[in-house]
PDB file of N, CA and C in Angstrom:
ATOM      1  N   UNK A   1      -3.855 -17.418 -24.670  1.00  0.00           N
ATOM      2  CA  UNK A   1      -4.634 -16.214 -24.722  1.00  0.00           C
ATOM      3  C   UNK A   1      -3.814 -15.110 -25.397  1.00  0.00           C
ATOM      4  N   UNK A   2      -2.553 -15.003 -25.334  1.00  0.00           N
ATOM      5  CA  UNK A   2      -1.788 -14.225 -25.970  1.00  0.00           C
ATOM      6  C   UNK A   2      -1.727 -14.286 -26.789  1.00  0.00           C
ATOM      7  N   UNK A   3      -1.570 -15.654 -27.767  1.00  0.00           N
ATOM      8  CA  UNK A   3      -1.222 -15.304 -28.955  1.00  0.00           C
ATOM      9  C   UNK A   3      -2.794 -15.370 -29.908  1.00  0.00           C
ATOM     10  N   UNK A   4      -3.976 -15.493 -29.310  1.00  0.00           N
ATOM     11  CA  UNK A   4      -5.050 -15.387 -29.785  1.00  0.00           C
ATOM     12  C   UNK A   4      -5.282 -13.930 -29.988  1.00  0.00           C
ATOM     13  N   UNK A   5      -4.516 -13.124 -29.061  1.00  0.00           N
ATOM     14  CA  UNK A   5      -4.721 -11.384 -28.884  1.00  0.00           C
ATOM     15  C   UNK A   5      -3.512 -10.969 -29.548  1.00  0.00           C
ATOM     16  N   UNK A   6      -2.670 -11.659 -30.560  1.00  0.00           N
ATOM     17  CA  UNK A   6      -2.122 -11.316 -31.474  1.00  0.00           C
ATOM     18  C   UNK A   6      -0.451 -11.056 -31.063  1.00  0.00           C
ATOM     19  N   UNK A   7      -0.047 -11.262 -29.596  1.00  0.00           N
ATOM     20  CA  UNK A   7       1.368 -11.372 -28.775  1.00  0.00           C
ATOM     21  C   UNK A   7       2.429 -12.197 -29.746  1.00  0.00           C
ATOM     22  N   UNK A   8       3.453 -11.023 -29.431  1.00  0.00           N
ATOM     23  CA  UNK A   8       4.648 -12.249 -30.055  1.00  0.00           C
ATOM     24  C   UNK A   8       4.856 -13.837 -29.474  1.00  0.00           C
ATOM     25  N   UNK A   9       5.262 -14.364 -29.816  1.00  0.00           N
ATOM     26  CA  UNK A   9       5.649 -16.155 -28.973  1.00  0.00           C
ATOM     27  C   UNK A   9       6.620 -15.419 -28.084  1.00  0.00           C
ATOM     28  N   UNK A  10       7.867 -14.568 -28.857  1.00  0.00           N
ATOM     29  CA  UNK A  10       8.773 -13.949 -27.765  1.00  0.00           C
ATOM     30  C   UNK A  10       8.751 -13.379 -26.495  1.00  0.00           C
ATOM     31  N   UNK A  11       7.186 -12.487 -26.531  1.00  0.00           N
ATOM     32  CA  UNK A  11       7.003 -11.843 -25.464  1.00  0.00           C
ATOM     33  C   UNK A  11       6.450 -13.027 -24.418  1.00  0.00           C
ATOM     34  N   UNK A  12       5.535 -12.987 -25.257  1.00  0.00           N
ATOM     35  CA  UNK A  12       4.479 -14.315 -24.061  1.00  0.00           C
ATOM     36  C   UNK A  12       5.748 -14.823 -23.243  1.00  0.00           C
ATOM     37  N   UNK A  13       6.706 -15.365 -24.008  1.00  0.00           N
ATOM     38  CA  UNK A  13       7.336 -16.437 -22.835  1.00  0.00           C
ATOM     39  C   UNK A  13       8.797 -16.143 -22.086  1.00  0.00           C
ATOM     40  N   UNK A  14       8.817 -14.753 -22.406  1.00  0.00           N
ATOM     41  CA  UNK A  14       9.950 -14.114 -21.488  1.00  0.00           C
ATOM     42  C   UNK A  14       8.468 -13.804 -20.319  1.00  0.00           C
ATOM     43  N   UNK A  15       7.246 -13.201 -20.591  1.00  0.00           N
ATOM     44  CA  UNK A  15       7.011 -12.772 -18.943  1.00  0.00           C
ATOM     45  C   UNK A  15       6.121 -14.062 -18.479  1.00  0.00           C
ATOM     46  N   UNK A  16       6.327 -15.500 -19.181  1.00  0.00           N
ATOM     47  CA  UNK A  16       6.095 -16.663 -18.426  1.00  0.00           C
ATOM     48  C   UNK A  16       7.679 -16.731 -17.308  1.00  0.00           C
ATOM     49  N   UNK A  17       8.824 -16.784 -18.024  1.00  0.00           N
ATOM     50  CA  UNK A  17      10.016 -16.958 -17.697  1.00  0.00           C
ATOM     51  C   UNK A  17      10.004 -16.035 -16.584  1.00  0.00           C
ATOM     52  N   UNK A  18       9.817 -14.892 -16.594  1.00  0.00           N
ATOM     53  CA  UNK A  18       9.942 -13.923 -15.452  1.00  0.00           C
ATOM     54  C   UNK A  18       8.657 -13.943 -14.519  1.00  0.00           C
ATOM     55  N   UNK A  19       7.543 -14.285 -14.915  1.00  0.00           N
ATOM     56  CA  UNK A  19       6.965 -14.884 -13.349  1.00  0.00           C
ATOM     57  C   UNK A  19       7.365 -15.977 -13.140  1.00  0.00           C
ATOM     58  N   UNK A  20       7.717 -17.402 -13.644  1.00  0.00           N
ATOM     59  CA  UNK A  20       8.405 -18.324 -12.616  1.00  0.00           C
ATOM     60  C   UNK A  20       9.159 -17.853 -11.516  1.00  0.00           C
ATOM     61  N   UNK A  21      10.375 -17.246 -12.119  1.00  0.00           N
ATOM     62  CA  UNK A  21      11.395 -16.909 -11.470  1.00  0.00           C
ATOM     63  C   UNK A  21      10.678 -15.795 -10.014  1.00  0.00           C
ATOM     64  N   UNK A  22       9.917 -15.009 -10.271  1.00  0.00           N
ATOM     65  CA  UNK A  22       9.316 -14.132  -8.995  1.00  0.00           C
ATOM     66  C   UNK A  22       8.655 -15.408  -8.111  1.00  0.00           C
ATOM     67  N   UNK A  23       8.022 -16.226  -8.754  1.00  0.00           N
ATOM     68  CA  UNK A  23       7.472 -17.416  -7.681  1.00  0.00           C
ATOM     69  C   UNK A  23       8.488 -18.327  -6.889  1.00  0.00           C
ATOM     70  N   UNK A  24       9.549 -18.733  -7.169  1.00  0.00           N
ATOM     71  CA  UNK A  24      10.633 -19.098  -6.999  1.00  0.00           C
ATOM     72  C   UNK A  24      11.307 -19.077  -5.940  1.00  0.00           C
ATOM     73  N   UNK A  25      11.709 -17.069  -6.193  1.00  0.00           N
ATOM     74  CA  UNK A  25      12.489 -16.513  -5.339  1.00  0.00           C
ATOM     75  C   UNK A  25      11.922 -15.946  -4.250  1.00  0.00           C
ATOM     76  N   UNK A  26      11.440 -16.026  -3.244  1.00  0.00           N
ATOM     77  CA  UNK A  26      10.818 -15.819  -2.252  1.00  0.00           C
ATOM     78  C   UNK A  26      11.737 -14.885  -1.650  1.00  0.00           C
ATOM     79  N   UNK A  27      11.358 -13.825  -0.690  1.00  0.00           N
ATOM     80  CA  UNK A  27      12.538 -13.369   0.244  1.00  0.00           C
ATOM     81  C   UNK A  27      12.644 -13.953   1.227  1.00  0.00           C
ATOM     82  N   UNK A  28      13.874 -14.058   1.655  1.00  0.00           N
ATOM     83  CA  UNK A  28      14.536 -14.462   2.926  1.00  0.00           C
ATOM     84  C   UNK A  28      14.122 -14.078   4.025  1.00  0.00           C
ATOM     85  N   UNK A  29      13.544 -14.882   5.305  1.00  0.00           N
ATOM     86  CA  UNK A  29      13.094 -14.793   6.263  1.00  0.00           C
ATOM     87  C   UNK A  29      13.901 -13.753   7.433  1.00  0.00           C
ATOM     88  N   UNK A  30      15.206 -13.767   7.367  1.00  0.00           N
ATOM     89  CA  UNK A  30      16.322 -13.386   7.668  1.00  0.00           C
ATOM     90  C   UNK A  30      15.994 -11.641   7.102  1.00  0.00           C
ATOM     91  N   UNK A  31      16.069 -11.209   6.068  1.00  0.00           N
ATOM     92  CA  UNK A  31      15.539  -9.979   5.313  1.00  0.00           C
ATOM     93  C   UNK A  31      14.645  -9.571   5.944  1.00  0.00           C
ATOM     94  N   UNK A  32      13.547  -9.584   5.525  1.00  0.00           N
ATOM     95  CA  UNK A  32      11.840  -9.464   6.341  1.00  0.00           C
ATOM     96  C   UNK A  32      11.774  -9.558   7.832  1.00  0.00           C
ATOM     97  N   UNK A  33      12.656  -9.925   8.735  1.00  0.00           N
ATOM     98  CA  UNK A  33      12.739  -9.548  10.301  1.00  0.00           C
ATOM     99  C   UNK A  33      13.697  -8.686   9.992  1.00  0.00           C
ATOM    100  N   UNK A  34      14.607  -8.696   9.510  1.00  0.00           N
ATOM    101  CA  UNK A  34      15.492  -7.319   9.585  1.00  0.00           C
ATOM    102  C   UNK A  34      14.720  -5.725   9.576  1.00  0.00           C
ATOM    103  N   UNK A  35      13.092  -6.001   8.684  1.00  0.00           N
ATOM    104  CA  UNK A  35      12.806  -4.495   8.792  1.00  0.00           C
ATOM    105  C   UNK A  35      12.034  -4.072   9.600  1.00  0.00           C
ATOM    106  N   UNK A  36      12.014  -2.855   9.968  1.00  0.00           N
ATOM    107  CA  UNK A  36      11.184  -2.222  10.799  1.00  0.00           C
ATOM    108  C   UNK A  36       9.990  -1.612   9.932  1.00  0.00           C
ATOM    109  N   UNK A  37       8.766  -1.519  10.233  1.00  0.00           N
ATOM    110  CA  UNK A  37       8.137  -0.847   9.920  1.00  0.00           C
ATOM    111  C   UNK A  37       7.428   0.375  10.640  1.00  0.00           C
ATOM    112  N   UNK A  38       7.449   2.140  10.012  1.00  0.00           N
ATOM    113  CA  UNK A  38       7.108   2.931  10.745  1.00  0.00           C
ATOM    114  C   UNK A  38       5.928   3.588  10.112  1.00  0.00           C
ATOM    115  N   UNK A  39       4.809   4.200  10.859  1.00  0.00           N
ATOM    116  CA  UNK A  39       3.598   4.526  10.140  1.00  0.00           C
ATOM    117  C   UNK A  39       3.534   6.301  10.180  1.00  0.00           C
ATOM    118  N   UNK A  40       3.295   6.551   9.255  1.00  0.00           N
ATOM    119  CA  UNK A  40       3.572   8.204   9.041  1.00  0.00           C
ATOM    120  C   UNK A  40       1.801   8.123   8.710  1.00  0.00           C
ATOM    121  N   UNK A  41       1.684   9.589   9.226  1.00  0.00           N
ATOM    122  CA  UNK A  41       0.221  10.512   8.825  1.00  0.00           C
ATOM    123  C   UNK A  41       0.748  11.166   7.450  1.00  0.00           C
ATOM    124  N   UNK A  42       0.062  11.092   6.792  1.00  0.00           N
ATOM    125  CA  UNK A  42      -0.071  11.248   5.412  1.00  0.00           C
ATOM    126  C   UNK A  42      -0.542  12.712   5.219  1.00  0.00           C
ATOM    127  N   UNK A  43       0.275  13.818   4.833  1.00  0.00           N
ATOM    128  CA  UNK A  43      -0.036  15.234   5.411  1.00  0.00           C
ATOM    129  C   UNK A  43       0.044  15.695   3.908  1.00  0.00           C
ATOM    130  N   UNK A  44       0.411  15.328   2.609  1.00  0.00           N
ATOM    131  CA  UNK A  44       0.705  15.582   1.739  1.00  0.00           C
ATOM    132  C   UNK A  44       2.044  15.690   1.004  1.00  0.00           C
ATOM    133  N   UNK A  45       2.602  16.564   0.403  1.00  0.00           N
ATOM    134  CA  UNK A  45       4.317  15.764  -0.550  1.00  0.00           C
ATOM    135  C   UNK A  45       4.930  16.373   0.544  1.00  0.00           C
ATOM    136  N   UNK A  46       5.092  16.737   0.996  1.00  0.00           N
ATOM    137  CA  UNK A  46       5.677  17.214   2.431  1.00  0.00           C
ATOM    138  C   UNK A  46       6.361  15.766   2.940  1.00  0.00           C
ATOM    139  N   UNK A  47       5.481  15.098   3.283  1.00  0.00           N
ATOM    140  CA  UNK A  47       5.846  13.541   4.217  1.00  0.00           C
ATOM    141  C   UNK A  47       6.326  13.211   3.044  1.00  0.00           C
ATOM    142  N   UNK A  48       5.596  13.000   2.005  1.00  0.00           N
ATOM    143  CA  UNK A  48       6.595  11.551   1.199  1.00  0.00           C
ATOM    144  C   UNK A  48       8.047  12.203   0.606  1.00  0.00           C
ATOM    145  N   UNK A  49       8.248  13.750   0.288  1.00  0.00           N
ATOM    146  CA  UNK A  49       9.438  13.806   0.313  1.00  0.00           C
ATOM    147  C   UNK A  49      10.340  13.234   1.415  1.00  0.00           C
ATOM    148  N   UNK A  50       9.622  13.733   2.665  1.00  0.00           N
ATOM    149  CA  UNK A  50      10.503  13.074   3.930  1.00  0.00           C
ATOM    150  C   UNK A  50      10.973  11.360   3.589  1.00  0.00           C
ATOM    151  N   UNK A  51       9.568  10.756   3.258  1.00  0.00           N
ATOM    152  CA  UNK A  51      10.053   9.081   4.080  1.00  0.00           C
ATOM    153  C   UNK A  51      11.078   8.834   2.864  1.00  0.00           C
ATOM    154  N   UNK A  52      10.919   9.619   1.562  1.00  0.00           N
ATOM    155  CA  UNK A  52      11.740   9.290  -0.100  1.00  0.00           C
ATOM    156  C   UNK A  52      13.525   8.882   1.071  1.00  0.00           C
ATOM    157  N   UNK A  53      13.876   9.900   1.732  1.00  0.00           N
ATOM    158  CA  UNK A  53      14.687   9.500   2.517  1.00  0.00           C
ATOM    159  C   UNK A  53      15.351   8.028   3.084  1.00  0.00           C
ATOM    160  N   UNK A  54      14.492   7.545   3.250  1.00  0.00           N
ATOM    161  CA  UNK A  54      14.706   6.030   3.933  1.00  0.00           C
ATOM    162  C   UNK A  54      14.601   4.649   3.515  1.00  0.00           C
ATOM    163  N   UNK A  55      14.463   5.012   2.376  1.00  0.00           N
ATOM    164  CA  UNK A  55      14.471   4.315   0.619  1.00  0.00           C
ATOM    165  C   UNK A  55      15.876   3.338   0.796  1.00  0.00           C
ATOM    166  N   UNK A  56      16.568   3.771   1.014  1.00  0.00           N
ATOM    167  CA  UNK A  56      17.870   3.181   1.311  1.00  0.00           C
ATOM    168  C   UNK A  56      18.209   2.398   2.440  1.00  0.00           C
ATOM    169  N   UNK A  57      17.401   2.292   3.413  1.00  0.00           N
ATOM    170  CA  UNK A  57      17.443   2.040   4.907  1.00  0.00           C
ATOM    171  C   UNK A  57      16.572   0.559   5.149  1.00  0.00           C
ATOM    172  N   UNK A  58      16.506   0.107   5.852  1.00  0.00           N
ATOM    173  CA  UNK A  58      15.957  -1.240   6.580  1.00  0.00           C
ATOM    174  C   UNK A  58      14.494  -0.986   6.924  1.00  0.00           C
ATOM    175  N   UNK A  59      13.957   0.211   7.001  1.00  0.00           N
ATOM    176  CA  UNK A  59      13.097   0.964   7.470  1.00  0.00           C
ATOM    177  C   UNK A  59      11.605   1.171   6.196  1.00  0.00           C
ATOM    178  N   UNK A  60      10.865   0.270   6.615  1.00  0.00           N
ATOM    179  CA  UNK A  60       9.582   0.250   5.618  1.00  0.00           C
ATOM    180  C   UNK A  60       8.611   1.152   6.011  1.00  0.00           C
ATOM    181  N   UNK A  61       8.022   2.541   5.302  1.00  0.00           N
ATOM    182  CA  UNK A  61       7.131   3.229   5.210  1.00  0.00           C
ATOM    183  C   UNK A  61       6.081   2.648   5.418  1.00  0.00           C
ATOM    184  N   UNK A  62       4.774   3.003   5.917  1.00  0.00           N
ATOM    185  CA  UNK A  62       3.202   2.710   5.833  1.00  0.00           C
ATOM    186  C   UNK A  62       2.487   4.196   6.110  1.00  0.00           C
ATOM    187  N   UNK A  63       1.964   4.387   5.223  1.00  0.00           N
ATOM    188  CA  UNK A  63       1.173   5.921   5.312  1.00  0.00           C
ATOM    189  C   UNK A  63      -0.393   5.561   6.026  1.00  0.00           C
ATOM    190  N   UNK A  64      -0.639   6.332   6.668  1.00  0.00           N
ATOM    191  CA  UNK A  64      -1.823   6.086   7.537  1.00  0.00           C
ATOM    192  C   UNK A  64      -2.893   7.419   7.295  1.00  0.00           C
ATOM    193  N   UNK A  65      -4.006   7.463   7.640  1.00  0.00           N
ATOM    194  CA  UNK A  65      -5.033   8.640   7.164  1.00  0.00           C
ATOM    195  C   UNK A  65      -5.502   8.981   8.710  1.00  0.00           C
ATOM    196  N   UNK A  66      -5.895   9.997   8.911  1.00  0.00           N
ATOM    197  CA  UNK A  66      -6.469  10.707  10.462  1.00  0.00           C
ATOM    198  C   UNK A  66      -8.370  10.427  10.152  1.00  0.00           C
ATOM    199  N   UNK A  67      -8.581  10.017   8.967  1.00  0.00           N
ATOM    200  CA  UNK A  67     -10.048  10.005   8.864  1.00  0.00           C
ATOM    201  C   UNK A  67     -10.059   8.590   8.611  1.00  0.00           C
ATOM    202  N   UNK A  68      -9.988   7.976   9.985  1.00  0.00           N
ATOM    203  CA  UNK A  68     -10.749   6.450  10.153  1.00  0.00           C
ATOM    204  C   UNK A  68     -12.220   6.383  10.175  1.00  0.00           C
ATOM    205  N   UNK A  69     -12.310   4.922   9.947  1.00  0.00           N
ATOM    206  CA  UNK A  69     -13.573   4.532  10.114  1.00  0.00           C
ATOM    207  C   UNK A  69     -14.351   4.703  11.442  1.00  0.00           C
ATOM    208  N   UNK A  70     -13.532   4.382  12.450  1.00  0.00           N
ATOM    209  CA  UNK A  70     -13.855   4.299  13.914  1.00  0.00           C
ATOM    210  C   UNK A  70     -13.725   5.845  13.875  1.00  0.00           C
ATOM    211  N   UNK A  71     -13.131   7.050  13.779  1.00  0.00           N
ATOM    212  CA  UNK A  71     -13.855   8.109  13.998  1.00  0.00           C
ATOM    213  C   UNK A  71     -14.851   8.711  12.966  1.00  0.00           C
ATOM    214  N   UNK A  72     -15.448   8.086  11.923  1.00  0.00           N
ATOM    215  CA  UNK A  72     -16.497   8.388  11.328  1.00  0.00           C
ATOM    216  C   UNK A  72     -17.481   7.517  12.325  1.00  0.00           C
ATOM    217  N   UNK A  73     -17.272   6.443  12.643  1.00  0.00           N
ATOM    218  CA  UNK A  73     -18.753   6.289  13.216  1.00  0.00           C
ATOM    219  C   UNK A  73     -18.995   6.781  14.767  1.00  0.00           C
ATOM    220  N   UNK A  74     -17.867   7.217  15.086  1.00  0.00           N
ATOM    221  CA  UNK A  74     -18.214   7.805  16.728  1.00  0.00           C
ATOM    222  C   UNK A  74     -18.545   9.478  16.563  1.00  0.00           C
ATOM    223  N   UNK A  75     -19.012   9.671  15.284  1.00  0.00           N
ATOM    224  CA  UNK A  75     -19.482  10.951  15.716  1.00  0.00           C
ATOM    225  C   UNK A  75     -20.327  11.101  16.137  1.00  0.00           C
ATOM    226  N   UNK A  76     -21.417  12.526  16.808  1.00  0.00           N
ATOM    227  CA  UNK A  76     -22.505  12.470  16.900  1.00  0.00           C
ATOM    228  C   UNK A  76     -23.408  13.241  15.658  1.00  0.00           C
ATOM    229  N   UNK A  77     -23.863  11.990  15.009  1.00  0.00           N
ATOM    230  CA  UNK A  77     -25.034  12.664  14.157  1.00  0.00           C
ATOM    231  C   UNK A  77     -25.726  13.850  14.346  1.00  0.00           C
ATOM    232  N   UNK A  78     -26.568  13.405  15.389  1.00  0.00           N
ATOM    233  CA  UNK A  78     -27.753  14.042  15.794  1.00  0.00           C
ATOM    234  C   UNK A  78     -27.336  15.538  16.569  1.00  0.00           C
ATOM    235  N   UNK A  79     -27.946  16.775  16.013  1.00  0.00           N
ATOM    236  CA  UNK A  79     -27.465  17.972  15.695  1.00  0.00           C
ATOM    237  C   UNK A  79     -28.727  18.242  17.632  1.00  0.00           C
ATOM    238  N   UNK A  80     -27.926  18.168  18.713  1.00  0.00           N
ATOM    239  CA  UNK A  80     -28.346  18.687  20.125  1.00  0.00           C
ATOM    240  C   UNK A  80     -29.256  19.910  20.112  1.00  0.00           C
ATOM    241  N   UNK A  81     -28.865  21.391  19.091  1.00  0.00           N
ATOM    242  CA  UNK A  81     -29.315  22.371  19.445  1.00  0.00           C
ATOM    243  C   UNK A  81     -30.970  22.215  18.818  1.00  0.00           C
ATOM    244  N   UNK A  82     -30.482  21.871  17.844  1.00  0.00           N
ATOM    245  CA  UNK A  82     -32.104  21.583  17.071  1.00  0.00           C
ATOM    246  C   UNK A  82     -32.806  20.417  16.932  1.00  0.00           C
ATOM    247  N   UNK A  83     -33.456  19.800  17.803  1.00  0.00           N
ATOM    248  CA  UNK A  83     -33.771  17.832  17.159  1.00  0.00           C
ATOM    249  C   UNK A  83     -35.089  18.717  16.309  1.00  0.00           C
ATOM    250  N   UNK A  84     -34.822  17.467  15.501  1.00  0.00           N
ATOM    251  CA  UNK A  84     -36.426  17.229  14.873  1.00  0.00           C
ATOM    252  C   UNK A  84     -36.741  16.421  15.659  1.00  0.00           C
ATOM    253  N   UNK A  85     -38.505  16.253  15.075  1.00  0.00           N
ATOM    254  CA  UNK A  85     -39.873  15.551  15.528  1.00  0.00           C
ATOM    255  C   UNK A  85     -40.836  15.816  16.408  1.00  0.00           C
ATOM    256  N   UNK A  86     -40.684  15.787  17.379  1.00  0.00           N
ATOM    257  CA  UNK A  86     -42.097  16.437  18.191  1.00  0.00           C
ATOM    258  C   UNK A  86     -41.636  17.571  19.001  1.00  0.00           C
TER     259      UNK A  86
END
C-alpha cells in the first residue's frame, strides 16, 4: 500500500522494522506492578502542571471528570415548581 501511495522502499521498511520490534518487546511484568496509579480531577493546567511533576516517578496519572454519566442521569428532570399537563 505504500509504495502504491508513492513511499520510499526505505521508509516503508524501517516503520515495518520498528513495529516488529514494539510487538516483541512487551513490558515487564515486574515494571507494570511496580506502578501505582493515582486519579486526579481534572481542574484545568493547574493539575497537569502539578502531575508534569511525577513524570519521573513510578506513579501513573489518570485524569478523571466530576461530570459523570451516573450523575447526568440521577438528576431530576422534571422541574417540581411548575409540571406541565393537566
Amino acid at each position: 500500500m505504500g509504495k502504491s501511495n508513492g513511499f520510499p522502499e526505505s521508509i516503508i521498511y524501517n516503520l515495518r522494522k520498528r513495529l516488529t520490534l514494539k510487538k516483541q518487546t512487551p513490558k515487564s511484568i515486574a515494571t507494570m506492578s511496580n506502578q501505582k496509579r493515582v486519579p486526579f480531577t481534572f481542574f484545568g493546567p493547574a493539575v497537569r502542571r502539578t502531575t508534569n511533576l511525577f513524570k519521573g516517578s513510578n506513579i501513573k496519572i489518570a485524569f478523571r471528570t466530576t461530570n459523570t454519566i451516573q450523575k447526568q442521569c440521577s438528576k431530576n428532570p422534571h422541574n417540581q415548581q411548575n409540571p406541565s399537563g393537566i
